[in-house]
N, C-alpha and C. Protein backbone atom coordinates (compact mmCIF):
# COMPACT_ATOMS: atom_id res chain seq x y z
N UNK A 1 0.86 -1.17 0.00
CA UNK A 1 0.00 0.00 0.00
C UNK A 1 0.90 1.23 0.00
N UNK A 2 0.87 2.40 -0.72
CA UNK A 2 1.70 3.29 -1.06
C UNK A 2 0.92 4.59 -0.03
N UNK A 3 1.60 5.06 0.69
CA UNK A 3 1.08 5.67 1.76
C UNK A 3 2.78 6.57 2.39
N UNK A 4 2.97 7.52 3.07
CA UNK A 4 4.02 7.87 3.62
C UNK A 4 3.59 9.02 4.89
N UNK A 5 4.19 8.75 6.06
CA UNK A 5 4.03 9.69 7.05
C UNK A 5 5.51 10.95 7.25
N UNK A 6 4.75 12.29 7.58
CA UNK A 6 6.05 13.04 7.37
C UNK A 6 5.33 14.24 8.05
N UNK A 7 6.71 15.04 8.35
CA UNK A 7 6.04 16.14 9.66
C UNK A 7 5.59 17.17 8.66
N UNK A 8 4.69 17.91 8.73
CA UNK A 8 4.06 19.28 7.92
C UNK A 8 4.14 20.61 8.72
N UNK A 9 3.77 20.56 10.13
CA UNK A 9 3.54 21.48 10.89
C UNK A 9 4.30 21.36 11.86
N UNK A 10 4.58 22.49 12.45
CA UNK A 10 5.29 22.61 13.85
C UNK A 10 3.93 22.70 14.93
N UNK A 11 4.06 22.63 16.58
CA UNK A 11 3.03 22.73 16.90
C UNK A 11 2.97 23.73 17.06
N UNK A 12 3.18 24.66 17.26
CA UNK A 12 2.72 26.44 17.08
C UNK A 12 1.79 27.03 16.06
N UNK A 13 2.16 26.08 14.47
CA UNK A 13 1.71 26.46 13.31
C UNK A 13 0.64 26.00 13.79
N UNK A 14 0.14 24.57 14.38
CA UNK A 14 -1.05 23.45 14.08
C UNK A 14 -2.26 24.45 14.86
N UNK A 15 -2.22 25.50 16.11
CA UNK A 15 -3.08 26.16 16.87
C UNK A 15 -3.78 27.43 16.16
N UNK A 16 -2.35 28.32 15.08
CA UNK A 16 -3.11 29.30 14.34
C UNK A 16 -3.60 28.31 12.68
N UNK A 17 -3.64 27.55 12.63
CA UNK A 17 -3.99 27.34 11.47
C UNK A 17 -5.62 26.56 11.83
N UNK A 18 -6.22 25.92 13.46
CA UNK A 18 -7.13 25.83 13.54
C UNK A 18 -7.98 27.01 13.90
N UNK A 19 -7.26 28.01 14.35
CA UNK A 19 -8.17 29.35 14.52
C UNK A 19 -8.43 29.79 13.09
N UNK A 20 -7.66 30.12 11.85
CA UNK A 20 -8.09 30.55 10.71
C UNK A 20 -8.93 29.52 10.26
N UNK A 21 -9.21 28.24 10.20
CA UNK A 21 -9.78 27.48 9.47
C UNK A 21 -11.33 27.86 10.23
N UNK A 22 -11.36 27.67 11.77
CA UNK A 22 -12.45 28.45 12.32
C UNK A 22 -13.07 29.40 11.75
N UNK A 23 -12.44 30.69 12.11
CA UNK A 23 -12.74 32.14 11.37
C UNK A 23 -13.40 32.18 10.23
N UNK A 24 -12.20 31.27 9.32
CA UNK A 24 -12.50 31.31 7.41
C UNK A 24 -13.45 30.17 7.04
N UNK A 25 -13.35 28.69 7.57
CA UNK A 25 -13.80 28.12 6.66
C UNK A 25 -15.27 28.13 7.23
N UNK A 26 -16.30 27.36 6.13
CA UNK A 26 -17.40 27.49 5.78
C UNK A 26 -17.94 25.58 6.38
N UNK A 27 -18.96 25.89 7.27
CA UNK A 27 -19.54 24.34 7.56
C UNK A 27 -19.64 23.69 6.25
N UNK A 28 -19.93 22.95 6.18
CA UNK A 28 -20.30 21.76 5.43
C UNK A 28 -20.51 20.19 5.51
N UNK A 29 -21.65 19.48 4.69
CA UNK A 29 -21.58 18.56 5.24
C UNK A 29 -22.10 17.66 3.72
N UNK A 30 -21.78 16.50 3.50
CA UNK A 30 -22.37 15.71 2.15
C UNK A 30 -23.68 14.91 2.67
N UNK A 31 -23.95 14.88 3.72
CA UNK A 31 -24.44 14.10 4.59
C UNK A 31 -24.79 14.31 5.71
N UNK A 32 -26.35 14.97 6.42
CA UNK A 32 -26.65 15.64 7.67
C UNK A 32 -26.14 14.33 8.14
N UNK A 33 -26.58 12.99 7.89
CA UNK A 33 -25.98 11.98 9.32
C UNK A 33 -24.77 11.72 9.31
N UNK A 34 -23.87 12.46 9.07
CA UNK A 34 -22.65 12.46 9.69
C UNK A 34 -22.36 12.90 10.63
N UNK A 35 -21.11 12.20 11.38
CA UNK A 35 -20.89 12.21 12.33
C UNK A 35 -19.38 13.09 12.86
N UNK A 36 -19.39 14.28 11.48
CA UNK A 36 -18.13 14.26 11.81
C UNK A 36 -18.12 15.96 11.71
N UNK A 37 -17.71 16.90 12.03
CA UNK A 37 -17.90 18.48 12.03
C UNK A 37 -16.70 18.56 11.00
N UNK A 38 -17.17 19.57 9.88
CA UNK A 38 -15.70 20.12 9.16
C UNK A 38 -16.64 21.63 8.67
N UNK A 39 -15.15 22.01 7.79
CA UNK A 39 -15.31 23.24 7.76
C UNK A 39 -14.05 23.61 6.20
N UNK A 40 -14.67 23.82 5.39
CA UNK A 40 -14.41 23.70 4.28
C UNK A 40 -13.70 25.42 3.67
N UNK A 41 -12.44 25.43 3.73
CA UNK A 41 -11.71 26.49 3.61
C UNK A 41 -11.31 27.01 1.88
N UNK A 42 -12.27 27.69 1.38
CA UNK A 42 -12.10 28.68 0.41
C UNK A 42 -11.09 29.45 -0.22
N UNK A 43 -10.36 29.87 0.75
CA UNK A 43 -9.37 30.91 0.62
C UNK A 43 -7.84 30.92 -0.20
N UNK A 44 -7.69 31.15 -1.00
CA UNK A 44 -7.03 30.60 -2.48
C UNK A 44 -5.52 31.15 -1.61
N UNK A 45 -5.60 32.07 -0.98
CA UNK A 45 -4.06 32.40 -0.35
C UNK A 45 -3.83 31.34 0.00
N UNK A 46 -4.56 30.84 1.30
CA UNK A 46 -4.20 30.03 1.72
C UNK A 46 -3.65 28.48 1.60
N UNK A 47 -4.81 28.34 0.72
CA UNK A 47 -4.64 27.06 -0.50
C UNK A 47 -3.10 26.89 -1.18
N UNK A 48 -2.87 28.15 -1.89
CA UNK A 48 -1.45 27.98 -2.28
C UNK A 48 -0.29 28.27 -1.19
N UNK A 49 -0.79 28.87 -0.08
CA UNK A 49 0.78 28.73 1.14
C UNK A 49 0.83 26.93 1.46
N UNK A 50 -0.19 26.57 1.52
CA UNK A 50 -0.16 25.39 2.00
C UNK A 50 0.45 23.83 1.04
N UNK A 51 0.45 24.32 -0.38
CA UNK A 51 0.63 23.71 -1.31
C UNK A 51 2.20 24.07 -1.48
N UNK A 52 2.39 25.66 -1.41
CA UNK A 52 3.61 25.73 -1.88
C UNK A 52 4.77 25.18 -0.82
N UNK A 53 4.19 25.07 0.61
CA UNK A 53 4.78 24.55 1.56
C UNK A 53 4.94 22.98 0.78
N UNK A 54 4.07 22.43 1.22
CA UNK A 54 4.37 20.67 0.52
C UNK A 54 5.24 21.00 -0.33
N UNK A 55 5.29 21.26 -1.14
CA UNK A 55 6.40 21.61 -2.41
C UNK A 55 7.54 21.51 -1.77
N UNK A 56 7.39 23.01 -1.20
CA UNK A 56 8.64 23.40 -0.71
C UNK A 56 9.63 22.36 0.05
N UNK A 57 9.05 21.62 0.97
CA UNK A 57 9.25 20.47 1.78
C UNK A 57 9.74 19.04 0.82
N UNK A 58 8.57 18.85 -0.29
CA UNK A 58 9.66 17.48 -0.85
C UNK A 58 10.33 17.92 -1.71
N UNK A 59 10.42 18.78 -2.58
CA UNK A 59 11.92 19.24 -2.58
C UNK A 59 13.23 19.61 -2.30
N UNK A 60 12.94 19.81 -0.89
CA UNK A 60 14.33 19.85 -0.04
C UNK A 60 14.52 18.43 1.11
N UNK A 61 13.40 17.40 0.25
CA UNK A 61 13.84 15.99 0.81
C UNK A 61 13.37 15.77 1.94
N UNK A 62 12.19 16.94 2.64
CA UNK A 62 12.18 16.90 3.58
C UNK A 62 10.41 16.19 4.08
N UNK A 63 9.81 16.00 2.64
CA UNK A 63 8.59 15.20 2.79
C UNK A 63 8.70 14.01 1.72
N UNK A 64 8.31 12.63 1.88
CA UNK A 64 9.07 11.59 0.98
C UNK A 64 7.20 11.47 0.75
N UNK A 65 7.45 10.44 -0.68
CA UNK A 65 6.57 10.12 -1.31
C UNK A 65 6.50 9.31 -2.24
N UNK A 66 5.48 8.41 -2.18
CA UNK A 66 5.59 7.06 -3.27
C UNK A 66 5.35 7.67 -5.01
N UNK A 67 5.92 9.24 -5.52
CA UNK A 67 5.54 9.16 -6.59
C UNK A 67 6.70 10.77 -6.75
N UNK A 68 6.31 10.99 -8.18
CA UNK A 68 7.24 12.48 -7.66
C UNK A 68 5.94 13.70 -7.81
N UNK A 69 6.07 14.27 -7.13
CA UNK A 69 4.90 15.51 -6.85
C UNK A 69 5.62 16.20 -8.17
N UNK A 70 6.76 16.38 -8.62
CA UNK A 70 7.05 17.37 -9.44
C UNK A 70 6.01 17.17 -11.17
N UNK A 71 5.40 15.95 -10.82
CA UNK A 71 5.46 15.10 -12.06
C UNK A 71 3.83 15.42 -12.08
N UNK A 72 2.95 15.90 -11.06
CA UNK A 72 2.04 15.20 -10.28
C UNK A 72 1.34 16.91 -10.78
N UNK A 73 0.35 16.92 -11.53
CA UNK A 73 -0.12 18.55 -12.34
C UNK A 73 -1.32 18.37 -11.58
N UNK A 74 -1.17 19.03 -10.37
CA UNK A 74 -2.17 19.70 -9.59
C UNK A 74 -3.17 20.99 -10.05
N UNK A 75 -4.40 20.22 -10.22
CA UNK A 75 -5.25 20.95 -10.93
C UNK A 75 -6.23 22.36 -10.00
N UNK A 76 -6.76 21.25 -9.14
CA UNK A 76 -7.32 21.72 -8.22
C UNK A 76 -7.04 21.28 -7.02
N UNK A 77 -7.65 22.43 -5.74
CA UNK A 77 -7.15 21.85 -4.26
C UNK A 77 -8.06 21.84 -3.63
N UNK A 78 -8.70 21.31 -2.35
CA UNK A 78 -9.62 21.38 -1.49
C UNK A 78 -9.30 21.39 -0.28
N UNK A 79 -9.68 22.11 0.74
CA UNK A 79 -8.80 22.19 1.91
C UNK A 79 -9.66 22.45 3.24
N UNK A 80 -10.21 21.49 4.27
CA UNK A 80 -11.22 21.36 4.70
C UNK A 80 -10.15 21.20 6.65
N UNK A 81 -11.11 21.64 7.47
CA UNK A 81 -10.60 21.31 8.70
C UNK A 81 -11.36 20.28 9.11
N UNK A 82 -11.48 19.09 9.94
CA UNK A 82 -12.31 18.41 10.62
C UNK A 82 -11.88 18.33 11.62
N UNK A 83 -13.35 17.96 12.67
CA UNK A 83 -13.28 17.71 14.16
C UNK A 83 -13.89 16.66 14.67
N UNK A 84 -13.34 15.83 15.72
CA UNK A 84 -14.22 14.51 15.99
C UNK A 84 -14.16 14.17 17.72
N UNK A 85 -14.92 14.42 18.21
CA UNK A 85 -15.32 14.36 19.60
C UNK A 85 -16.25 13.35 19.87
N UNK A 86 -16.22 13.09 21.18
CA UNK A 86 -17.47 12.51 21.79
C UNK A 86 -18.09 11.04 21.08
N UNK A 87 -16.78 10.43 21.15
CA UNK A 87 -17.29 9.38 19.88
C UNK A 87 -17.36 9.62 18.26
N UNK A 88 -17.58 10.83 18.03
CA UNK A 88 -17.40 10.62 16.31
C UNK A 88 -16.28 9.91 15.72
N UNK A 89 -16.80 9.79 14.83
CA UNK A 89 -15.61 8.86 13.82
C UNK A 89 -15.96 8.92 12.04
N UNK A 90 -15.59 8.21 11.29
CA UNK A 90 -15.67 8.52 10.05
C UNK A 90 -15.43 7.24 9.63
N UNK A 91 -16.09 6.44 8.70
CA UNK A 91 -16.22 4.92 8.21
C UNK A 91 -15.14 5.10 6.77
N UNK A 92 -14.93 3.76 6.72
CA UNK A 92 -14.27 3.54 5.98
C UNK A 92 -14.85 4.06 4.14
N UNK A 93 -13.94 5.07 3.19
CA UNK A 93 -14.41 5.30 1.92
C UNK A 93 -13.21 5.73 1.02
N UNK A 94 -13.54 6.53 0.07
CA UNK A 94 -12.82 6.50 -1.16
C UNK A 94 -12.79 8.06 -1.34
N UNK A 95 -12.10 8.91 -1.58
CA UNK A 95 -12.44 10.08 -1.94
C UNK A 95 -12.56 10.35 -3.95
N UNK A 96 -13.24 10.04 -4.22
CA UNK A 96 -13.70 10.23 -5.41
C UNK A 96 -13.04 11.00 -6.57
N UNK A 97 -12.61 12.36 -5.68
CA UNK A 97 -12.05 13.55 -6.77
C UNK A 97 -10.45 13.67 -5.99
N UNK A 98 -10.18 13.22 -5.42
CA UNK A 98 -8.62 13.13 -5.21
C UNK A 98 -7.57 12.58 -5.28
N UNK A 99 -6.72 12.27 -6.36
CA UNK A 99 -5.76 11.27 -6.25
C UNK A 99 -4.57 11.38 -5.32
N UNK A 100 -4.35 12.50 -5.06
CA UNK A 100 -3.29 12.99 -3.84
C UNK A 100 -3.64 13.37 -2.36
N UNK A 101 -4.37 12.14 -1.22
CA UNK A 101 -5.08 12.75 -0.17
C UNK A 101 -3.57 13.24 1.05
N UNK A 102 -4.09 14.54 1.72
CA UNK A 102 -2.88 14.34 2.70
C UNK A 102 -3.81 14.94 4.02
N UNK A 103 -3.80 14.08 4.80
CA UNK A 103 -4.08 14.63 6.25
C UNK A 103 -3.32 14.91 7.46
N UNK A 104 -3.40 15.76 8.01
CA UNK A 104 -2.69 16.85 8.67
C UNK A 104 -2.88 16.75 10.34
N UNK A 105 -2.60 16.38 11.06
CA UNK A 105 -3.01 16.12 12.65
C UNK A 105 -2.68 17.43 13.08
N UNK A 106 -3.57 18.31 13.80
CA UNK A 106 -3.36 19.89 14.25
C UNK A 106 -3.77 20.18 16.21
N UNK A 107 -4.12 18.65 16.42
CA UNK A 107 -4.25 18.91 17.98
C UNK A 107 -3.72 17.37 18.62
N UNK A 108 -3.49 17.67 19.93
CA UNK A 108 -2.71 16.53 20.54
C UNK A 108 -3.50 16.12 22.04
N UNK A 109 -4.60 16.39 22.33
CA UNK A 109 -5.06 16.85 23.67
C UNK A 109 -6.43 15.75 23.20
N UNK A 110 -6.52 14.51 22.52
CA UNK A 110 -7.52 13.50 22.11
C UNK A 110 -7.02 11.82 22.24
N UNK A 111 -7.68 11.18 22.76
CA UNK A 111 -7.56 9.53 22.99
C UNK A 111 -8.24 8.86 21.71
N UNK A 112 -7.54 7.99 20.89
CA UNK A 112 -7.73 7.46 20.02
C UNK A 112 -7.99 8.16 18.77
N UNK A 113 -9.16 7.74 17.77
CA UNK A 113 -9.40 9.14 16.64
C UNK A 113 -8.12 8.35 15.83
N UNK A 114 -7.51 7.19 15.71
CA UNK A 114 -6.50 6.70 14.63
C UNK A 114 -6.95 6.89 13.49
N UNK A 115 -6.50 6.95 12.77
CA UNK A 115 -6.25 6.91 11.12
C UNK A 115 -6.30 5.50 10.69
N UNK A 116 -7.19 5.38 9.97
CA UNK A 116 -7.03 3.69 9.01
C UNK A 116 -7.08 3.95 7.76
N UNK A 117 -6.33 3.18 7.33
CA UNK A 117 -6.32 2.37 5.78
C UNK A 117 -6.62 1.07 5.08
N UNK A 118 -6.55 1.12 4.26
CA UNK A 118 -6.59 -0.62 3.87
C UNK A 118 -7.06 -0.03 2.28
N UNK A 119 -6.68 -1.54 1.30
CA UNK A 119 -6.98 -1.39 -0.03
C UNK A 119 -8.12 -2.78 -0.58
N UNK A 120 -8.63 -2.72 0.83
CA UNK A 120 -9.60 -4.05 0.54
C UNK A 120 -10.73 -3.30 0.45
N UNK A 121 -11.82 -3.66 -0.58
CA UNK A 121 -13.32 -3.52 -0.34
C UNK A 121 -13.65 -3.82 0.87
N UNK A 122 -14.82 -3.15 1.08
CA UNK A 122 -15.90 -3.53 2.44
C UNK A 122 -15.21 -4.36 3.80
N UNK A 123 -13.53 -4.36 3.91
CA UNK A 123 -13.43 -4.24 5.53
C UNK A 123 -13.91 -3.43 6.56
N UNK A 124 -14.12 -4.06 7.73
CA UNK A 124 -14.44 -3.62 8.64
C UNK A 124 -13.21 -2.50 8.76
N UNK A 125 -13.42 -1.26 9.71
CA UNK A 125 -12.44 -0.23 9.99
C UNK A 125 -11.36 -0.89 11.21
N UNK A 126 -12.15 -1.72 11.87
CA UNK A 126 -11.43 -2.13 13.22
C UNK A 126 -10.50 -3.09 12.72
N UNK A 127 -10.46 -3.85 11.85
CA UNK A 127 -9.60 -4.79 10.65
C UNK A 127 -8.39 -3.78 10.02
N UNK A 128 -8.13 -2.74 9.93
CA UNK A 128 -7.52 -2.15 8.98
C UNK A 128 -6.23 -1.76 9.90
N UNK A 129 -5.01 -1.89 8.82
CA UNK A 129 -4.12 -1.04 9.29
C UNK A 129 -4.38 0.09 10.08
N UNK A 130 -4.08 0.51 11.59
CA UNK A 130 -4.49 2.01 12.01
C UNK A 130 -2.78 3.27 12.45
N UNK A 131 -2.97 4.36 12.41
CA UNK A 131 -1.99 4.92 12.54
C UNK A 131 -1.90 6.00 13.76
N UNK A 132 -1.80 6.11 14.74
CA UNK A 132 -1.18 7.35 15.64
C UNK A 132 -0.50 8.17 14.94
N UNK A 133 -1.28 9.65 14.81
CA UNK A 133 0.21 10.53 14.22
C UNK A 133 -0.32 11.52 15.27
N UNK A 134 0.87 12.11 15.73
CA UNK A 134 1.07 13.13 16.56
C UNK A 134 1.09 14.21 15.66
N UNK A 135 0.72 15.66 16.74
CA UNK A 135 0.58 16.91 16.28
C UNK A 135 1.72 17.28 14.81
N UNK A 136 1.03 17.92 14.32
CA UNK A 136 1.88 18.43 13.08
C UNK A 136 2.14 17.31 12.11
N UNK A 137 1.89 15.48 12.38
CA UNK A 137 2.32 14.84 11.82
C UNK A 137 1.38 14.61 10.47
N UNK A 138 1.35 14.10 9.57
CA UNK A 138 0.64 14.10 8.16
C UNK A 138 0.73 12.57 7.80
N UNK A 139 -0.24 12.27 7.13
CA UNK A 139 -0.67 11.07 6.25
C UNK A 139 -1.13 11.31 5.23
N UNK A 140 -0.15 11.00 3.98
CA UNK A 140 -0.76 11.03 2.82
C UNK A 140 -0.21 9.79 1.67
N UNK A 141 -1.66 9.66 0.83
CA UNK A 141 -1.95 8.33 -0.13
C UNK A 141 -3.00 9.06 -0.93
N UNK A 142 -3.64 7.88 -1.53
CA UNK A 142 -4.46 7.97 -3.21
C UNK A 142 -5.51 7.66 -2.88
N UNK A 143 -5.89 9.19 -2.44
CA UNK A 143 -7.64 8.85 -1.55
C UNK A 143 -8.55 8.29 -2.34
N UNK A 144 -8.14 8.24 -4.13
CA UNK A 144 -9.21 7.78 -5.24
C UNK A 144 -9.01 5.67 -4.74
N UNK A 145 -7.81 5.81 -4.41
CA UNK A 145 -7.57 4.26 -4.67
C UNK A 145 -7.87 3.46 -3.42
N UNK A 146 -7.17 4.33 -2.03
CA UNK A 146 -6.85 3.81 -0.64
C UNK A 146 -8.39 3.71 0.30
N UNK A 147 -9.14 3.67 0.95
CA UNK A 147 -9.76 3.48 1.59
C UNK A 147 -9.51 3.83 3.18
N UNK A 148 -9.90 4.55 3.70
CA UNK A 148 -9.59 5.47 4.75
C UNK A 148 -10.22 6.10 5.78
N UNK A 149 -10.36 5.89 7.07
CA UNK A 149 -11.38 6.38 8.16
C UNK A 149 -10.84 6.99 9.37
N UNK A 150 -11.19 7.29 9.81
CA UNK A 150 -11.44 7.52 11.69
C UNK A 150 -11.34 6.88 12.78
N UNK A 151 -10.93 6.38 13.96
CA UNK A 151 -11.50 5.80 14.51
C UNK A 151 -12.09 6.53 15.58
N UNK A 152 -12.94 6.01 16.55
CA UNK A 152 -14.04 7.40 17.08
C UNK A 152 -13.03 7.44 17.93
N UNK A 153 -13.17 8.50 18.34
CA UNK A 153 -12.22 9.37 19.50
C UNK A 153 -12.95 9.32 20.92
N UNK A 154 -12.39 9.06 21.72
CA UNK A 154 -13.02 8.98 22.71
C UNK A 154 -13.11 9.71 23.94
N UNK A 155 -11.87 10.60 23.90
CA UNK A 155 -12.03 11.87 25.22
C UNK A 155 -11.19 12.95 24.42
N UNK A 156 -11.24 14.41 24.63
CA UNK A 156 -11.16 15.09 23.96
C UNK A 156 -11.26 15.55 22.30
N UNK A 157 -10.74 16.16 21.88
CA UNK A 157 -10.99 16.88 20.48
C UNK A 157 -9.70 16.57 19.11
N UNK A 158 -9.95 15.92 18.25
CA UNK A 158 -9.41 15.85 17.26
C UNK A 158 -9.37 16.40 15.60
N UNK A 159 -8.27 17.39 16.21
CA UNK A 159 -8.43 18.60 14.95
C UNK A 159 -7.82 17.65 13.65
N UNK A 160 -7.91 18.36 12.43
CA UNK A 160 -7.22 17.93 11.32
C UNK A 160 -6.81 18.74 9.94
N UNK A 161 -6.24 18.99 9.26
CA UNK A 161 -6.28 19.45 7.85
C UNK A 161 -6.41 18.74 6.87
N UNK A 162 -7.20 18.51 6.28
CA UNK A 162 -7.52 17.46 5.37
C UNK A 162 -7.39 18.19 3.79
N UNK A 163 -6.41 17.76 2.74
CA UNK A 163 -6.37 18.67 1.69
C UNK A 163 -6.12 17.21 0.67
N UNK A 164 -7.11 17.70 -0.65
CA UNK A 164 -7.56 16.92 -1.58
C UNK A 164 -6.83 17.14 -2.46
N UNK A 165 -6.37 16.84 -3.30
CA UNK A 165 -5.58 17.36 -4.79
C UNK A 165 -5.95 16.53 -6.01
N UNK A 166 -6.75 16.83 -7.19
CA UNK A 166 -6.74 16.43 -8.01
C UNK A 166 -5.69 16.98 -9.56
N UNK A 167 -5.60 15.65 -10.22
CA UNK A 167 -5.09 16.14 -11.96
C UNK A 167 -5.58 15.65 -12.64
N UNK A 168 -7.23 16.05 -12.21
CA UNK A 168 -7.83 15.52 -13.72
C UNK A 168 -8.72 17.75 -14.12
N UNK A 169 -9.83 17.34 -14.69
CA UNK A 169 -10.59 18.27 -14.71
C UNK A 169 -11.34 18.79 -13.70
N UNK A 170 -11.19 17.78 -12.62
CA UNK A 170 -12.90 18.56 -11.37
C UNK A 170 -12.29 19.51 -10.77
N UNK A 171 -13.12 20.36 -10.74
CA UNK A 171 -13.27 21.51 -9.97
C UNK A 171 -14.16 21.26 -8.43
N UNK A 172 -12.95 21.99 -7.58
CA UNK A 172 -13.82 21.95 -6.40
C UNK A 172 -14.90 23.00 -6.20
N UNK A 173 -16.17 22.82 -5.95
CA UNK A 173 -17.08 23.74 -5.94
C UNK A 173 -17.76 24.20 -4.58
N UNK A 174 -18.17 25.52 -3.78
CA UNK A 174 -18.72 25.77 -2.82
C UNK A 174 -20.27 24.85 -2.58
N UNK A 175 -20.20 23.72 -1.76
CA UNK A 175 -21.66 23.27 -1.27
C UNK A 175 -22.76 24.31 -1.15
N UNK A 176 -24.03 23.68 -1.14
CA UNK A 176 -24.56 24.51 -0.95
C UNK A 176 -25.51 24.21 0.34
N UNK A 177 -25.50 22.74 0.61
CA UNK A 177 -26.34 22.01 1.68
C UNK A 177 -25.00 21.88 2.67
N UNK A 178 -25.29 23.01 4.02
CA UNK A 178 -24.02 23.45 4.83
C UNK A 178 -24.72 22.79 6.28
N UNK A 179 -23.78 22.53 7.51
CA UNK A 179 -24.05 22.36 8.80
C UNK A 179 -23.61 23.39 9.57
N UNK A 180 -23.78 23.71 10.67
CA UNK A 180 -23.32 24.33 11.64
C UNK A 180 -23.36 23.96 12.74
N UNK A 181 -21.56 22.88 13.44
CA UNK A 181 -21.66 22.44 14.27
C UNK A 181 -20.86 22.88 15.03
N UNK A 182 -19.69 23.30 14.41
CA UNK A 182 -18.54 23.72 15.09
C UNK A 182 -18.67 24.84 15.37
């Protein structure tokens, strides 16, 4: 399974980057029964500091990857915060419009809330490879290919940056069916 973990954030960065995602981004949800709060960040500055960072980083060797990003014609970006408390969690799926998924761990103050993978159809989540990443730490794979969840968190708050990258044609577009949980 082609997958790589690598630091993105310092923890200083991981606290103002959940206050702007607060501030800026916009609820959203694909699905009122979800179980999971995010907040879907617009802001094209930001989009490209955050991109040009990755860049910046595996180019100076300092983020590794099963492919070369240089190669990799990033069309569009999507750049969403999520939160998972009180039991939420997120089931195992596919991200549809992203072949480059990278998620971003931005708080450290939560019990459980692992990261899973797996490249099997219809496993269970509790079956799957799971991952601990500490603050600032990142997970990224081929959200079109990999299969990928949550596990529910069980005492405190689990922030995240979750950023999509496609190279085909889709465009990421503003929802219009929004939540307001966070």
């Amino acid at each position: 399974m082609n997958f790589t973990i690598n630091k993105f954030f310092e923890k200083d960065e991981c606290k103002s980057i959940i206050e702007f995602a607060i501030e800026n981004g916009l609820p959203f949800s694909y699905n009122p029964a979800e179980v999971w709060d995010c907040r879907r960040i617009y802001n094209d500055e930001f989009k490209e500091k955050i991109v040009s960072k990755l860049k910046d980083y595996y180019n100076n060797n300092e983020f590794k990857l099963w492919f070369n990003l240089n190669e990799f014609d990033i069309r569009d970006v999507n750049i969403s915060l999520t939160q998972y408390y009180d039991g939420r969690w997120l089931d195992l799926h596919l991200d549809s419009t992203s072949q480059f998924t990278t998620v971003v761990i931005l708080s450290d103050e939560f019990n459980d809330g692992r990261f899973a993978l797996t490249e099997t159809p219809n496993q269970l989540i509790n079956d799957c490879e799971k991952f601990h990443l500490n603050i600032g730490e990142s997970i990224s794979f081929d959200g079109s290919k990999i299969y990928h969840g949550v596990l529910p968190v069980t005492t405190g708050v689990r922030c995240a940056l979750n950023i999509w990258m496609t190279n085909t044609d889709f465009k990421y577009k503003e929802l219009k069916h929004k939540k307001s949980i966070i």
